[in-house]
PDB file of N, CA and C in Angstrom:
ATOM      1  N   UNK A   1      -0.787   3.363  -4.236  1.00  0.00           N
ATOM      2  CA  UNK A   1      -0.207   3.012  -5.510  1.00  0.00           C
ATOM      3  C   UNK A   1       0.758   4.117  -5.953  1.00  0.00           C
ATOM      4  N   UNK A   2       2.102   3.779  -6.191  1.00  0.00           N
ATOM      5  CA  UNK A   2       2.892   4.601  -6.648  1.00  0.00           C
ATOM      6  C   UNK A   2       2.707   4.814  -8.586  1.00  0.00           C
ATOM      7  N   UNK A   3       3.358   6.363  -8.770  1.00  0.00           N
ATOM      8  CA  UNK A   3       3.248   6.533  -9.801  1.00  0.00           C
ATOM      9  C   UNK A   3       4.288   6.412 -10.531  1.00  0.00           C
ATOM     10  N   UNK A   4       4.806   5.908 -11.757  1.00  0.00           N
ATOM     11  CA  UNK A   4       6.015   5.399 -12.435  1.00  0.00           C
ATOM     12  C   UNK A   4       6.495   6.713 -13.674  1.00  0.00           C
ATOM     13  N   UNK A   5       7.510   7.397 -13.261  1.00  0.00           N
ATOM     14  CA  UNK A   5       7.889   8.625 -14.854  1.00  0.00           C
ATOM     15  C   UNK A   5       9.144   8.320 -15.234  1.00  0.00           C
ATOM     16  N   UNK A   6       9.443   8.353 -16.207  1.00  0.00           N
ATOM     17  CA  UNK A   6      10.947   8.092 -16.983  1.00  0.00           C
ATOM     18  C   UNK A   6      11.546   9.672 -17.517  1.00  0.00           C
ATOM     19  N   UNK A   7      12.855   8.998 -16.826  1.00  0.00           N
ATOM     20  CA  UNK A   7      14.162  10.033 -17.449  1.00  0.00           C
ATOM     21  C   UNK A   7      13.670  10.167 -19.110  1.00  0.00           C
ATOM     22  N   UNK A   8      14.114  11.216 -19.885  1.00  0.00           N
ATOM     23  CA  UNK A   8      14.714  10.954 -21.183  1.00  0.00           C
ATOM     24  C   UNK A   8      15.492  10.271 -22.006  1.00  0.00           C
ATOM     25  N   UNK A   9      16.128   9.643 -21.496  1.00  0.00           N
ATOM     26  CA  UNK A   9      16.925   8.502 -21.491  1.00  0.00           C
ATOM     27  C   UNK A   9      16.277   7.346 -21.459  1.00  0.00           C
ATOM     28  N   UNK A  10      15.362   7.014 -20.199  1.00  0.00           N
ATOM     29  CA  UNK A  10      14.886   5.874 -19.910  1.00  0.00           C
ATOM     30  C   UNK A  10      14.077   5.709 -21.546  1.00  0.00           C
ATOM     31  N   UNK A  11      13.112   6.816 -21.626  1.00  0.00           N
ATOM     32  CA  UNK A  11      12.380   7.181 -22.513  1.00  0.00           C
ATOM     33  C   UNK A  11      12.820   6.278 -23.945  1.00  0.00           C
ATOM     34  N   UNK A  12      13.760   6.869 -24.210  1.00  0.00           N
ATOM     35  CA  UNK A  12      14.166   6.688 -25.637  1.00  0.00           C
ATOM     36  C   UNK A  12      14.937   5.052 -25.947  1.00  0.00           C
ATOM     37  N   UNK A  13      15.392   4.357 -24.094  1.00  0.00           N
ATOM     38  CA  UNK A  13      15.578   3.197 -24.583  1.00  0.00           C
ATOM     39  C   UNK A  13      14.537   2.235 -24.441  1.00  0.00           C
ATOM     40  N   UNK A  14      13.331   2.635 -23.829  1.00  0.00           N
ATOM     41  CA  UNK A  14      12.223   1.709 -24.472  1.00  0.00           C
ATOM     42  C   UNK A  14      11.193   1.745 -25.878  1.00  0.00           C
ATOM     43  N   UNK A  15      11.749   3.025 -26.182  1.00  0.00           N
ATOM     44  CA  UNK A  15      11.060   3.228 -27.504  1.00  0.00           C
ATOM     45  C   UNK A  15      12.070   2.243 -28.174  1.00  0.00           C
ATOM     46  N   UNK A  16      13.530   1.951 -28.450  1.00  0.00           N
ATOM     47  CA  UNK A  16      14.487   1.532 -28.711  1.00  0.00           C
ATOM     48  C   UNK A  16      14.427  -0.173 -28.946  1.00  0.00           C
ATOM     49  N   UNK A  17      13.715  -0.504 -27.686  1.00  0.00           N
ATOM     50  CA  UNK A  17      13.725  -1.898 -27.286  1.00  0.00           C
ATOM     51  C   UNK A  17      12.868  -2.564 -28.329  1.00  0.00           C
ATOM     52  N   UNK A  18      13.050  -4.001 -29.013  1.00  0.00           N
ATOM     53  CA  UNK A  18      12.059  -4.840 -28.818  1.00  0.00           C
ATOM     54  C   UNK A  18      10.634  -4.947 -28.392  1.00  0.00           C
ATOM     55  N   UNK A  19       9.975  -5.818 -29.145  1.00  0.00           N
ATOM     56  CA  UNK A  19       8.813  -6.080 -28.456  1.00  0.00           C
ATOM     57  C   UNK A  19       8.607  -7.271 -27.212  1.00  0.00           C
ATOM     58  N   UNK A  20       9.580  -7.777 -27.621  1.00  0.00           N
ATOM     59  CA  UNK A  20       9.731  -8.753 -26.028  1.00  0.00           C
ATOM     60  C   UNK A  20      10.342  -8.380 -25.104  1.00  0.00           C
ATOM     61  N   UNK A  21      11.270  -7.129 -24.990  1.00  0.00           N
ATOM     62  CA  UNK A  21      11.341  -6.264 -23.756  1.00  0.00           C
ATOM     63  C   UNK A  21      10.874  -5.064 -23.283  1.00  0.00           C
ATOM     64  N   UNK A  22       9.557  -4.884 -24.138  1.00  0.00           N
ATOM     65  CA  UNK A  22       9.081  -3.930 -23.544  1.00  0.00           C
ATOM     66  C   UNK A  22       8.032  -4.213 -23.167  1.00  0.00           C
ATOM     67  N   UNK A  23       7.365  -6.050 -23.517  1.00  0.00           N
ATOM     68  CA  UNK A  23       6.691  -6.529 -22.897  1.00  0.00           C
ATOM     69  C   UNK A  23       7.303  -6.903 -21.376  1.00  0.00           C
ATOM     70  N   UNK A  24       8.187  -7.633 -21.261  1.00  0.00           N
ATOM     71  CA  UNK A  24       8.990  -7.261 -19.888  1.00  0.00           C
ATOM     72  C   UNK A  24       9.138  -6.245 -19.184  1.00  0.00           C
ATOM     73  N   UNK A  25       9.158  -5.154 -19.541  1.00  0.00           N
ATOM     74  CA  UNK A  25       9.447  -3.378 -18.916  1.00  0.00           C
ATOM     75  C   UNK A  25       8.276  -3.358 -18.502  1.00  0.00           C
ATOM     76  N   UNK A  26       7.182  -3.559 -19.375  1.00  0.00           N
ATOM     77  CA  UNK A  26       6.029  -3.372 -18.865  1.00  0.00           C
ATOM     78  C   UNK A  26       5.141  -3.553 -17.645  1.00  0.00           C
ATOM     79  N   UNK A  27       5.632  -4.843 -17.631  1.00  0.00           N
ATOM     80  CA  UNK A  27       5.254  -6.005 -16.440  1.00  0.00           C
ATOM     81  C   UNK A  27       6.003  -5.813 -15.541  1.00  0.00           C
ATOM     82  N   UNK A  28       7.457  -5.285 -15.468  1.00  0.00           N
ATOM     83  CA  UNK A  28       8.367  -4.447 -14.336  1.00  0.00           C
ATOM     84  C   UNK A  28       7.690  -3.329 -14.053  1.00  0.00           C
ATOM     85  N   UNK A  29       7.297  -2.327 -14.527  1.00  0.00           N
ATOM     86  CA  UNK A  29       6.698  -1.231 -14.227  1.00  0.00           C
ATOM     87  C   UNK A  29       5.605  -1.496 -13.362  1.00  0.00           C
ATOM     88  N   UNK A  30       4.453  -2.412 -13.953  1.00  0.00           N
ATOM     89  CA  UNK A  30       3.329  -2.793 -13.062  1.00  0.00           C
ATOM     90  C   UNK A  30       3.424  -3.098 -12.172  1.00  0.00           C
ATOM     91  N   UNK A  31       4.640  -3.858 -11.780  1.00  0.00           N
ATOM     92  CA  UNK A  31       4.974  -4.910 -10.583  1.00  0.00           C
ATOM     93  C   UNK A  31       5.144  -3.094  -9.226  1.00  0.00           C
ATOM     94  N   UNK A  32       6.063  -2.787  -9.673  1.00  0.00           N
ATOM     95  CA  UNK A  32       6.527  -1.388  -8.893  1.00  0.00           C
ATOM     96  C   UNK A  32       5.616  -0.141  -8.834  1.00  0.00           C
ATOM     97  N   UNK A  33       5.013  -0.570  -9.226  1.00  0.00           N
ATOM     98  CA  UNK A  33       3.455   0.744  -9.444  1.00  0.00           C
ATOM     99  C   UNK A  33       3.104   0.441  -7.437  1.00  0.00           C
ATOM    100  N   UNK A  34       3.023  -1.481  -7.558  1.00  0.00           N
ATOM    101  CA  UNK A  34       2.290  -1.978  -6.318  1.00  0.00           C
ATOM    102  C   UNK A  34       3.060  -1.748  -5.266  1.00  0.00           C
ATOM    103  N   UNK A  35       4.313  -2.183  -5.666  1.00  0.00           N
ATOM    104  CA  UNK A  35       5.704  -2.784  -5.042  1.00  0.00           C
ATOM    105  C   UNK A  35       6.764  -2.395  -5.185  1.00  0.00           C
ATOM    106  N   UNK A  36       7.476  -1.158  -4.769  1.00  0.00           N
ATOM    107  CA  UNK A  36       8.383  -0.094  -5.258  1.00  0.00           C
ATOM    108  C   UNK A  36       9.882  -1.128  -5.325  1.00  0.00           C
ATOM    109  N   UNK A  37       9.349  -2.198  -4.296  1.00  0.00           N
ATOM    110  CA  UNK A  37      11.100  -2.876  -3.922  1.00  0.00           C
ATOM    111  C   UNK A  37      10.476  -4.013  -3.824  1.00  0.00           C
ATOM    112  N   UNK A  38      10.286  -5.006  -5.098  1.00  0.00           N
ATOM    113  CA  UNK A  38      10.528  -5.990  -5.037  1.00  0.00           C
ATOM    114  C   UNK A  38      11.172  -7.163  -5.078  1.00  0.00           C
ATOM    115  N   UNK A  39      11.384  -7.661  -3.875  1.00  0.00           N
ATOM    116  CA  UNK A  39      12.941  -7.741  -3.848  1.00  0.00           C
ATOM    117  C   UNK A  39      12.992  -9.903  -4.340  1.00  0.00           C
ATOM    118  N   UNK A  40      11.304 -10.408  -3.870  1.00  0.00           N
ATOM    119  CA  UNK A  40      11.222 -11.949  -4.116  1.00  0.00           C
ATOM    120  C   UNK A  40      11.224 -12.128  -5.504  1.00  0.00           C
ATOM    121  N   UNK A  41      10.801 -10.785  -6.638  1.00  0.00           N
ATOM    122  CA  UNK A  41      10.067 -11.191  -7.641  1.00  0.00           C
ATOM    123  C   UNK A  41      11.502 -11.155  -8.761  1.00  0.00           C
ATOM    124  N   UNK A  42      12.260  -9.763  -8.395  1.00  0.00           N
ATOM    125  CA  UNK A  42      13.246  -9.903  -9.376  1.00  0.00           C
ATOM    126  C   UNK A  42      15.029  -9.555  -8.620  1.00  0.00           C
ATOM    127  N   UNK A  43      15.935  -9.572  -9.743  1.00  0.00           N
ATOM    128  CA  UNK A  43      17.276  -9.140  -8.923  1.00  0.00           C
ATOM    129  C   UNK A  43      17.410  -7.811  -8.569  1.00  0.00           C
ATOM    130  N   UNK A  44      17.044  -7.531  -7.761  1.00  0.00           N
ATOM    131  CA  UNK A  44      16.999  -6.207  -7.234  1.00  0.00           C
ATOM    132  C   UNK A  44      18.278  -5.861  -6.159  1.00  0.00           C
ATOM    133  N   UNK A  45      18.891  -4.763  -6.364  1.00  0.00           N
ATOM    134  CA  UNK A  45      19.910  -4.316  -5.300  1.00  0.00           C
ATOM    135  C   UNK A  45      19.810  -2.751  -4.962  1.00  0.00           C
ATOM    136  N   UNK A  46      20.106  -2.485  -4.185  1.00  0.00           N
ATOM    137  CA  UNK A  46      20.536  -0.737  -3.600  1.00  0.00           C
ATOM    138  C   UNK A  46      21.387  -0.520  -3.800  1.00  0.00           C
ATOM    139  N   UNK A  47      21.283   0.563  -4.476  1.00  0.00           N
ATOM    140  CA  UNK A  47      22.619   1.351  -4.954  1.00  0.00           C
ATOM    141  C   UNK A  47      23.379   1.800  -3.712  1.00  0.00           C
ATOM    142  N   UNK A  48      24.710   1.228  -3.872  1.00  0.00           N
ATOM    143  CA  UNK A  48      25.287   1.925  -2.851  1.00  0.00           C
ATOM    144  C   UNK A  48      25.687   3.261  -2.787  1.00  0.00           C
ATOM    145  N   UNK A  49      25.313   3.993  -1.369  1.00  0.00           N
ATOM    146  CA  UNK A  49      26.132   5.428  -1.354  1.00  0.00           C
ATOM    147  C   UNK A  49      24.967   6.504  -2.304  1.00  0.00           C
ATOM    148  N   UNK A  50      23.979   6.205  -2.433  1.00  0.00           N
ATOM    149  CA  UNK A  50      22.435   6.356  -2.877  1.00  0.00           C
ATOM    150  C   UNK A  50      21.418   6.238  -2.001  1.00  0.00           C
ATOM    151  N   UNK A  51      20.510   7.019  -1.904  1.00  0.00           N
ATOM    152  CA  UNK A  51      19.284   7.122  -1.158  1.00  0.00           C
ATOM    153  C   UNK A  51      18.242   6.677  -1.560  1.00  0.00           C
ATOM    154  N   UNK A  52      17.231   5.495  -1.586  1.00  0.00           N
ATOM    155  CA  UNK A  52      16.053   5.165  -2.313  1.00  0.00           C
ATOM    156  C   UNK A  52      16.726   4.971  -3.337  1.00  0.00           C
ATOM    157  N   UNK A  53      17.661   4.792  -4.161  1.00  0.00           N
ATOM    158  CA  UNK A  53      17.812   4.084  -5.521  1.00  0.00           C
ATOM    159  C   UNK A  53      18.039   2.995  -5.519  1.00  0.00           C
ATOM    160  N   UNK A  54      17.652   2.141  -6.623  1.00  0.00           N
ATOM    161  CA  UNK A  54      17.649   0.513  -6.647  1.00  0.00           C
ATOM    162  C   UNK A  54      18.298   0.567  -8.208  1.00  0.00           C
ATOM    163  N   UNK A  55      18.320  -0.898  -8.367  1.00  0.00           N
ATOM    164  CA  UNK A  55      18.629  -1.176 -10.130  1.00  0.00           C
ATOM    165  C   UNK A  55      17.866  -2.446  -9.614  1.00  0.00           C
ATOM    166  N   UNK A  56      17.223  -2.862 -11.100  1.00  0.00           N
ATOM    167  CA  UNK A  56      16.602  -4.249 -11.165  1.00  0.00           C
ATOM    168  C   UNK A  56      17.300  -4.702 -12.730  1.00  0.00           C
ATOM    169  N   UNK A  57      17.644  -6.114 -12.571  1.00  0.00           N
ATOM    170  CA  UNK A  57      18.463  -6.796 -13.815  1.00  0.00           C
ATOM    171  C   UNK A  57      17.231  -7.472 -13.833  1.00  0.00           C
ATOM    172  N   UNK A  58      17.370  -7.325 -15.706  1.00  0.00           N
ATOM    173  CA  UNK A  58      16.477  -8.323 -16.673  1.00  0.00           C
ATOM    174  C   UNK A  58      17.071  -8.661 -17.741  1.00  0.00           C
ATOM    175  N   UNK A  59      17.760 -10.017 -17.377  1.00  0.00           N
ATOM    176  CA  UNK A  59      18.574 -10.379 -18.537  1.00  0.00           C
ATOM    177  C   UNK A  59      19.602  -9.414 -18.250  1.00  0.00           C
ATOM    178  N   UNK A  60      19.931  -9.105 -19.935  1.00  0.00           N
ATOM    179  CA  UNK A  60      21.451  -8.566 -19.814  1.00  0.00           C
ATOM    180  C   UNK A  60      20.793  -6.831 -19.669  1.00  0.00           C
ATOM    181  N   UNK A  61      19.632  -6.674 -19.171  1.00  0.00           N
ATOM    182  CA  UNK A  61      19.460  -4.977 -19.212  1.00  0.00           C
ATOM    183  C   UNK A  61      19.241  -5.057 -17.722  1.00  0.00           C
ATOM    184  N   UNK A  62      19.837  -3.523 -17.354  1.00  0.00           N
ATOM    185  CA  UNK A  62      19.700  -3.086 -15.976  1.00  0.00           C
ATOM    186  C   UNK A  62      18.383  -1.733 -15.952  1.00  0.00           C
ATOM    187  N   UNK A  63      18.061  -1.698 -15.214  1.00  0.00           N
ATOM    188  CA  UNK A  63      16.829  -0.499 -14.823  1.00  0.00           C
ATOM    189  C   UNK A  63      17.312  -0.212 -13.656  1.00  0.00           C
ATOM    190  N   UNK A  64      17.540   1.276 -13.330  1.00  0.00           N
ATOM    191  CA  UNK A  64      17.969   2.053 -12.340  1.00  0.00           C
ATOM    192  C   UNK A  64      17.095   3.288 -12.216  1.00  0.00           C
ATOM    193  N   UNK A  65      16.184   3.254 -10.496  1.00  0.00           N
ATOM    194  CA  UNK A  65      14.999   3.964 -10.212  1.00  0.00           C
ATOM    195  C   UNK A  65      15.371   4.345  -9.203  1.00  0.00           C
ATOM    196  N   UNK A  66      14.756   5.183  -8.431  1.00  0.00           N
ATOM    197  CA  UNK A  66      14.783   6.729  -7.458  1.00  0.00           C
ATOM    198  C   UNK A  66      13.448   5.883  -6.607  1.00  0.00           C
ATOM    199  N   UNK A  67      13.054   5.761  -5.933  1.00  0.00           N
ATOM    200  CA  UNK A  67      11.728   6.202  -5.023  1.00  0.00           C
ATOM    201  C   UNK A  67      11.557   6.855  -3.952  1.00  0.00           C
ATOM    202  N   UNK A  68      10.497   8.033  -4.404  1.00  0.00           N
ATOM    203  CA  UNK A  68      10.386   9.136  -3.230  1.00  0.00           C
ATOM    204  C   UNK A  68       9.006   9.041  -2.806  1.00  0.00           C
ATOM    205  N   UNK A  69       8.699   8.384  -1.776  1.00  0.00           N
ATOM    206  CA  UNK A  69       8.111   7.768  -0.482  1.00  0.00           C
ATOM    207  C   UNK A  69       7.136   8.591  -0.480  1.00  0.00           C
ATOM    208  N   UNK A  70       7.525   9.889   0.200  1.00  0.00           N
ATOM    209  CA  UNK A  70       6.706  10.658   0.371  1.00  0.00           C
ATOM    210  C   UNK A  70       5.488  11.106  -0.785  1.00  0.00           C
ATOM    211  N   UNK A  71       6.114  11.426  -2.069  1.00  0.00           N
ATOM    212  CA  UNK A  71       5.066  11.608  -3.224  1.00  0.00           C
ATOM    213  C   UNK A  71       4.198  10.551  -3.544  1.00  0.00           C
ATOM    214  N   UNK A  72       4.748   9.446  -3.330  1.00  0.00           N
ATOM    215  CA  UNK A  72       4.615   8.058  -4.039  1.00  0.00           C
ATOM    216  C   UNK A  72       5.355   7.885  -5.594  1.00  0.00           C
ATOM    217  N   UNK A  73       6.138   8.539  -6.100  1.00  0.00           N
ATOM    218  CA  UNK A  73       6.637   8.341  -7.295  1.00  0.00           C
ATOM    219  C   UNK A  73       7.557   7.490  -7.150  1.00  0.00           C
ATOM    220  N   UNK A  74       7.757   6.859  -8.616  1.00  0.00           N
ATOM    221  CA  UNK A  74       8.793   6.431  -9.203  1.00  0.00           C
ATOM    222  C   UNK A  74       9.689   6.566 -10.183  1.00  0.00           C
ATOM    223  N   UNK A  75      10.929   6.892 -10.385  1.00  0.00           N
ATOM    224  CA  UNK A  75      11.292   7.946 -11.252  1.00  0.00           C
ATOM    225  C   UNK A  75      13.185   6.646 -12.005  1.00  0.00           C
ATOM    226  N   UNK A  76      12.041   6.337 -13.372  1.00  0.00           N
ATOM    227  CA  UNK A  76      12.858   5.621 -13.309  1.00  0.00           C
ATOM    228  C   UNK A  76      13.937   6.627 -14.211  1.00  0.00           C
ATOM    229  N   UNK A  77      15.204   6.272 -14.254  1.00  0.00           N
ATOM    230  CA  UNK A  77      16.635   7.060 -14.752  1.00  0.00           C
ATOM    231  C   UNK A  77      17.283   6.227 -16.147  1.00  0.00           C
ATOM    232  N   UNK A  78      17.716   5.292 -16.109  1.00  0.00           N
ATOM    233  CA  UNK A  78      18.141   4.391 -16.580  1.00  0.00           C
ATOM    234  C   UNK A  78      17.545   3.159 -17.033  1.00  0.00           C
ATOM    235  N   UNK A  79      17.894   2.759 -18.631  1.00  0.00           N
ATOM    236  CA  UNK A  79      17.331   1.126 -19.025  1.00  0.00           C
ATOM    237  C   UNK A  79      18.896   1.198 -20.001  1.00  0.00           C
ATOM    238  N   UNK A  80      19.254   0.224 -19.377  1.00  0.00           N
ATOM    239  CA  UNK A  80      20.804  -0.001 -20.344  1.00  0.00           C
ATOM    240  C   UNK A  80      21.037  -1.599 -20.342  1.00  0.00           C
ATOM    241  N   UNK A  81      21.732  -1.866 -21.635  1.00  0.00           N
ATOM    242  CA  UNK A  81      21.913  -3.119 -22.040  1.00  0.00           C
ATOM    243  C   UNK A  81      23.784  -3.479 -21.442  1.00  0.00           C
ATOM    244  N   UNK A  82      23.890  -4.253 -20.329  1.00  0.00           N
ATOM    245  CA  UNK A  82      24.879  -4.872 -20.233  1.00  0.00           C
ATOM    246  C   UNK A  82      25.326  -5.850 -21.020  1.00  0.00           C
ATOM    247  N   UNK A  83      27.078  -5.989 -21.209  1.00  0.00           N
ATOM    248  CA  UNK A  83      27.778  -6.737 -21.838  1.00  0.00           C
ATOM    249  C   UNK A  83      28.264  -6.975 -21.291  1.00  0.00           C
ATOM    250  N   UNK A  84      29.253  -8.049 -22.406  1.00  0.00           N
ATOM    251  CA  UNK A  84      30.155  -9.055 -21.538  1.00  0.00           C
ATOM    252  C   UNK A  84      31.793  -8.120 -20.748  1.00  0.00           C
ATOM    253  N   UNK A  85      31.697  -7.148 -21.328  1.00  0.00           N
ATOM    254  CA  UNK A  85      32.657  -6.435 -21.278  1.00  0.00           C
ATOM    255  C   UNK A  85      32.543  -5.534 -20.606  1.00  0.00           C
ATOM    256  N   UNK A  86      31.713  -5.555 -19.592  1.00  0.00           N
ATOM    257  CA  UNK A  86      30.866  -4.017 -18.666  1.00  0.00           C
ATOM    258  C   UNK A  86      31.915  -4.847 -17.627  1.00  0.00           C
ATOM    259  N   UNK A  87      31.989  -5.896 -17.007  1.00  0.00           N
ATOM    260  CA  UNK A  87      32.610  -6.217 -16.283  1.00  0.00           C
ATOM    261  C   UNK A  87      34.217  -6.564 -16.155  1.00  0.00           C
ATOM    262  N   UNK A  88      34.997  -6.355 -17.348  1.00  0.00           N
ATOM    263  CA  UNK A  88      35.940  -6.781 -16.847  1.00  0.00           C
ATOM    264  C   UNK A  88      36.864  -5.640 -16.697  1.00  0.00           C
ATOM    265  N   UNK A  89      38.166  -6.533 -16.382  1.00  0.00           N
ATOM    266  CA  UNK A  89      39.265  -4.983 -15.820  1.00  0.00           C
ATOM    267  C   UNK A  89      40.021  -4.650 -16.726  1.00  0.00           C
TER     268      UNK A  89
END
């Protein structure tokens, strides 16, 4: 079983969040405690040009995590709210 720690950042945007997404965060966290890369359950991708980092989309928020194998940790970095405007040129 891996262990799950948050950036300062991560930190302060789930204190930040809702109660219906941090009931979601929550249930993401648990899932990756088991399952560092689950890749059937949610949108998960590898960061490119990154080692062990992933992002998982929920809704319009992204979560961006580290996993180092060897410790068993999980070290998540990032919880940020995408817009419509993150994407264009």
């Amino acid at each position: 079983m891996f262990e799950v720690r948050f950036s300062n950042q991560a930190e302060k945007a789930i204190n930040k969040s809702d109660s219906k997404l941090k009931k979601r965060l929550k249930n993401l966290f648990e899932k990756l405690k088991q399952n560092p890369v689950p890749v059937r359950e949610f949108d998960l991708r590898k960061i490119a040009g990154e080692e062990d980092t992933y992002r998982i989309r929920l809704s319009s928020f992204r979560t961006t995590y580290t996993v180092y194998w060897e410790q068993k940790i999980i070290r998540v970095t990032k919880i940020k709210r995408r817009k419509e405007s993150t994407y264009k040129r």
